[in-house]
N, C-alpha and C. Protein backbone atom coordinates (compact mmCIF):
# COMPACT_ATOMS: atom_id res chain seq x y z
N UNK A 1 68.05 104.03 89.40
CA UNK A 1 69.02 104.23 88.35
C UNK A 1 68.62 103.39 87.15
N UNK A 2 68.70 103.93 85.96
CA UNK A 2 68.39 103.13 84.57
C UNK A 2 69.53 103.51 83.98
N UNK A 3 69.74 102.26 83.66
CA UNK A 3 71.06 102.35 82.36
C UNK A 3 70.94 101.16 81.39
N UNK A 4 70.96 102.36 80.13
CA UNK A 4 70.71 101.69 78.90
C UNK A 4 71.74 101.51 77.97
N UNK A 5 72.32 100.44 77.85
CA UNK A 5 73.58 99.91 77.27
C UNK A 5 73.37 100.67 75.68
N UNK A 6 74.24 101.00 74.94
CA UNK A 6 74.31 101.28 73.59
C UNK A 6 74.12 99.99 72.49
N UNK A 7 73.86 100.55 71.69
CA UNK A 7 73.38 98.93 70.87
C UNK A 7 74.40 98.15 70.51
N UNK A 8 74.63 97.04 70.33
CA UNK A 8 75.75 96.38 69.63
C UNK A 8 75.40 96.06 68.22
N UNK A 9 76.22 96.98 67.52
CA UNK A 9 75.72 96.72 66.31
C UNK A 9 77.01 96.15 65.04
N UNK A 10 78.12 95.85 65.59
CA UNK A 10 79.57 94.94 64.41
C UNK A 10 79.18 93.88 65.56
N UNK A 11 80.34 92.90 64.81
CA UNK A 11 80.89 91.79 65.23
C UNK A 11 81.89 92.02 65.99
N UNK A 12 82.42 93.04 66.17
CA UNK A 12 83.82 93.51 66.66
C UNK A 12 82.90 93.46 68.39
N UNK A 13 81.76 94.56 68.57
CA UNK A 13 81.61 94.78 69.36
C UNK A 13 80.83 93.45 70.44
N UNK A 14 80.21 92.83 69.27
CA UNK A 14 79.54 91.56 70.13
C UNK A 14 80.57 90.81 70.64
N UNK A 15 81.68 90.46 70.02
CA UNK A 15 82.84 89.65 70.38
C UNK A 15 83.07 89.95 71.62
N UNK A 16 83.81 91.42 71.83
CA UNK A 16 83.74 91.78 73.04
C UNK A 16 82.97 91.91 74.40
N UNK A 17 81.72 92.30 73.81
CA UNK A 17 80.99 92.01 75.08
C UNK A 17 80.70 90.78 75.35
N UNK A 18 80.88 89.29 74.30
CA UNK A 18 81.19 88.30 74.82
C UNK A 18 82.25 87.98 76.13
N UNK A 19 83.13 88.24 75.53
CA UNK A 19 84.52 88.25 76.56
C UNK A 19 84.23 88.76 77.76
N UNK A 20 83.75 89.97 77.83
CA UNK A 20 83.08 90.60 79.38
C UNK A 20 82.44 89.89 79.99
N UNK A 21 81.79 88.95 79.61
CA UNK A 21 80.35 88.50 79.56
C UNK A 21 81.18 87.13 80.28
N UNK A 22 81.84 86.63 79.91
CA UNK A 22 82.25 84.99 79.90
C UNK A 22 83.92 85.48 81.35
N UNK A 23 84.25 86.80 81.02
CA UNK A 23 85.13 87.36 82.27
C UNK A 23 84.38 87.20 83.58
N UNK A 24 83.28 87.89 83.37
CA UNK A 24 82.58 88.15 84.58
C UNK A 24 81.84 86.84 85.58
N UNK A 25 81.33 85.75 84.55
CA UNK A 25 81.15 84.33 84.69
C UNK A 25 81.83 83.90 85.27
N UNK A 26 83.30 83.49 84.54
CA UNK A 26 84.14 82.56 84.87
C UNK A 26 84.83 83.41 86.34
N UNK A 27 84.58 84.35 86.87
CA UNK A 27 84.68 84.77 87.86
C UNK A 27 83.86 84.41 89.52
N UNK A 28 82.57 84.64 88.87
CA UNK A 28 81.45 84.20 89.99
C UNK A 28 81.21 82.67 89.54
N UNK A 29 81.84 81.82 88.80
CA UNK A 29 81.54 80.50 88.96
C UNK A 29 82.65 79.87 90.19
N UNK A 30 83.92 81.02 89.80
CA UNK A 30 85.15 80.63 90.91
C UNK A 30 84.55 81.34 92.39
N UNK A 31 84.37 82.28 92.69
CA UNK A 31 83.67 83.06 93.76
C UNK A 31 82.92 81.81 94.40
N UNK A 32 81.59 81.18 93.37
CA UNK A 32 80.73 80.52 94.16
C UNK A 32 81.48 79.31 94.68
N UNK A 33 82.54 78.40 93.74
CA UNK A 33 83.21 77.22 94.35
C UNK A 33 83.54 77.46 95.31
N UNK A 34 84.55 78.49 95.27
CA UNK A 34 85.47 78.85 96.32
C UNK A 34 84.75 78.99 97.88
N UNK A 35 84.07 79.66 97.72
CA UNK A 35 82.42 79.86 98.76
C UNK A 35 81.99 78.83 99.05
N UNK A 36 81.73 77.30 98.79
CA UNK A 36 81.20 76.34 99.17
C UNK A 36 81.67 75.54 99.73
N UNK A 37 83.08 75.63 98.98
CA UNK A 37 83.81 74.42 99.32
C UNK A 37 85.17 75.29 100.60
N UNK A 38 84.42 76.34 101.20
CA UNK A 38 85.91 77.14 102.15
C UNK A 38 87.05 77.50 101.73
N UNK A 39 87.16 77.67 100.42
CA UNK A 39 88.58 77.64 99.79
C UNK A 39 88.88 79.61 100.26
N UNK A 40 90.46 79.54 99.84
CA UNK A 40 90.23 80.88 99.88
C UNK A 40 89.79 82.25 98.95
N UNK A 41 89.47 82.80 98.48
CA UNK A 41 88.67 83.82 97.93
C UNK A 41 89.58 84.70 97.28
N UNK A 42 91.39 84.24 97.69
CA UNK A 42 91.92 84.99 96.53
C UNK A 42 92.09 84.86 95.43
N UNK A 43 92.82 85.37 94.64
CA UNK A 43 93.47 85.47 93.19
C UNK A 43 93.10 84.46 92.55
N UNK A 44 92.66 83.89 91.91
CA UNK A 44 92.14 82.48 90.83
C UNK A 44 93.85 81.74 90.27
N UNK A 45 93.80 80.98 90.47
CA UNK A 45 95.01 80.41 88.95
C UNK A 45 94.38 80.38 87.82
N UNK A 46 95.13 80.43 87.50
CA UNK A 46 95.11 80.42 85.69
C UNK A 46 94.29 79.45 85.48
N UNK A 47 94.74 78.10 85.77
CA UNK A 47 93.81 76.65 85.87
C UNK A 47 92.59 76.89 86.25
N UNK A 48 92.21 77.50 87.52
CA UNK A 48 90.90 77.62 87.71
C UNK A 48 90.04 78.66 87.24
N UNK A 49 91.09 79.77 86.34
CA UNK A 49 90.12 80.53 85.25
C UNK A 49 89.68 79.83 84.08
N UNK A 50 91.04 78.58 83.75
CA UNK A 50 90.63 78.09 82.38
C UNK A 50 89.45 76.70 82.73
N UNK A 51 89.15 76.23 83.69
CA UNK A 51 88.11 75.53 84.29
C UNK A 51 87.12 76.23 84.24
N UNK A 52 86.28 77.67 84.81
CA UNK A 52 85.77 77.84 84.67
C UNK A 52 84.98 78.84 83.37
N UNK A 53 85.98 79.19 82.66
CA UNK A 53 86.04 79.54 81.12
C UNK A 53 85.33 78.86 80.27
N UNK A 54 85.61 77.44 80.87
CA UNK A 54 84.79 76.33 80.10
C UNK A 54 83.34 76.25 80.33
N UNK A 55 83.20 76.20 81.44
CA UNK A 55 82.06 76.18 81.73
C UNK A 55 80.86 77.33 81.66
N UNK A 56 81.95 78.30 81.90
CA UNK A 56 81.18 79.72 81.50
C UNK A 56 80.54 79.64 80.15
N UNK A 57 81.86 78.88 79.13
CA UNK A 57 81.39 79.38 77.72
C UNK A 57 80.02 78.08 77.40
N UNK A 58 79.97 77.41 77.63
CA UNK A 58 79.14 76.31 77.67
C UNK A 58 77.56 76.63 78.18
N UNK A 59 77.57 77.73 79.09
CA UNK A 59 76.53 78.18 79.80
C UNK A 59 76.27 79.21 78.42
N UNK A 60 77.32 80.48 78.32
CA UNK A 60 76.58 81.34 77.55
C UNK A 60 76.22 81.04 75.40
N UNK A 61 76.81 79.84 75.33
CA UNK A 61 76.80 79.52 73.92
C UNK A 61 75.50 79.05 74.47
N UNK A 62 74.63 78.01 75.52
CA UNK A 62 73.61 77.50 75.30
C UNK A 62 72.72 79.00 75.39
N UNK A 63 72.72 80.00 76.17
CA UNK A 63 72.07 81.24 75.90
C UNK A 63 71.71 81.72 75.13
N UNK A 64 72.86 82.06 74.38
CA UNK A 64 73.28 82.41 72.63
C UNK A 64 71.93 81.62 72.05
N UNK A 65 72.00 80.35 72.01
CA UNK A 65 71.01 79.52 70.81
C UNK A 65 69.79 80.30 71.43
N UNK A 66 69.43 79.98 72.70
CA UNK A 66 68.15 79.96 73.10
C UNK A 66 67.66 81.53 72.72
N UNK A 67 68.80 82.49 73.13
CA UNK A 67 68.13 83.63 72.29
C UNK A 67 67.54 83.96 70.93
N UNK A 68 68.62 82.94 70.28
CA UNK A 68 68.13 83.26 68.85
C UNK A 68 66.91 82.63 68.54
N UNK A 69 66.36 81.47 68.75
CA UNK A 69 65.66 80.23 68.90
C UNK A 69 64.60 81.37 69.56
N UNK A 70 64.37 81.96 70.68
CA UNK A 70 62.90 83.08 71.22
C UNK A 70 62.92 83.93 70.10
N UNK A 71 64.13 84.39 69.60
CA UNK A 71 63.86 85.73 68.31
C UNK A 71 62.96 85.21 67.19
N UNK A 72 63.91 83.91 66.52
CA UNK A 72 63.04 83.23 65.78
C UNK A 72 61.62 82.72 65.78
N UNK A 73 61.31 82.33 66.95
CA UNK A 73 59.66 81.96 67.10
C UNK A 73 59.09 83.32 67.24
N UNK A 74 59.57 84.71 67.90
CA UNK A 74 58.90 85.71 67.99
C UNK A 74 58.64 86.07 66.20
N UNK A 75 59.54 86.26 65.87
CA UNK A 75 59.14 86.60 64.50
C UNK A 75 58.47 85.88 63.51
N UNK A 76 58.37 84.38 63.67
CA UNK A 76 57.55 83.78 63.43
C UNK A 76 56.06 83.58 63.58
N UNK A 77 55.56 84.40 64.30
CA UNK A 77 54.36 84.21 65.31
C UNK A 77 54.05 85.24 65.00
N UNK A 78 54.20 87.02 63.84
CA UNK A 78 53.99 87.52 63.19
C UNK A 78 53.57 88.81 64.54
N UNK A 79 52.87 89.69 63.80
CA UNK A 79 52.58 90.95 64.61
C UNK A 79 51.52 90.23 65.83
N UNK A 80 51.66 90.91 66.84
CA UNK A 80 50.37 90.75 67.98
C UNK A 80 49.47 91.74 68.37
């Protein structure tokens, strides 16, 4: 199966697929705690969405740079 996402091309739409992006995180960061430490595997609190929200966003803002930061040296480094 190949699936090719549509481009993101506003701010409207990047925003959002941020949010997906940092939903889906702050989900499997709770999944994995929960998993390690035997907890149970239901429903999150609020608290432990906004715990790992944080951390999610902390993970994907350092992404964010580093992407731009590879774009920038790629284009820097001229045709190949």
């Amino acid at each position: 199966m190949n699936a090719v996402p549509d481009p993101i091309t506003t701010q409207e739409q990047a925003a959002a697929e941020r949010e997906t992006l940092l939903g889906f995180i702050t989900r499997g960061i709770y999944c994995t705690t929960a998993g390690a430490t035997g907890a149970d595997h239901g429903q999150p609190s609020g608290e432990a969405l906004a715990l790992g929200r944080t951390v999610a966003d902390d993970y994907l803002t350092a992404y964010e740079e580093w992407m731009v930061k590879l774009a920038a040296d790629n284009a820097a480094a001229g045709p190949q």
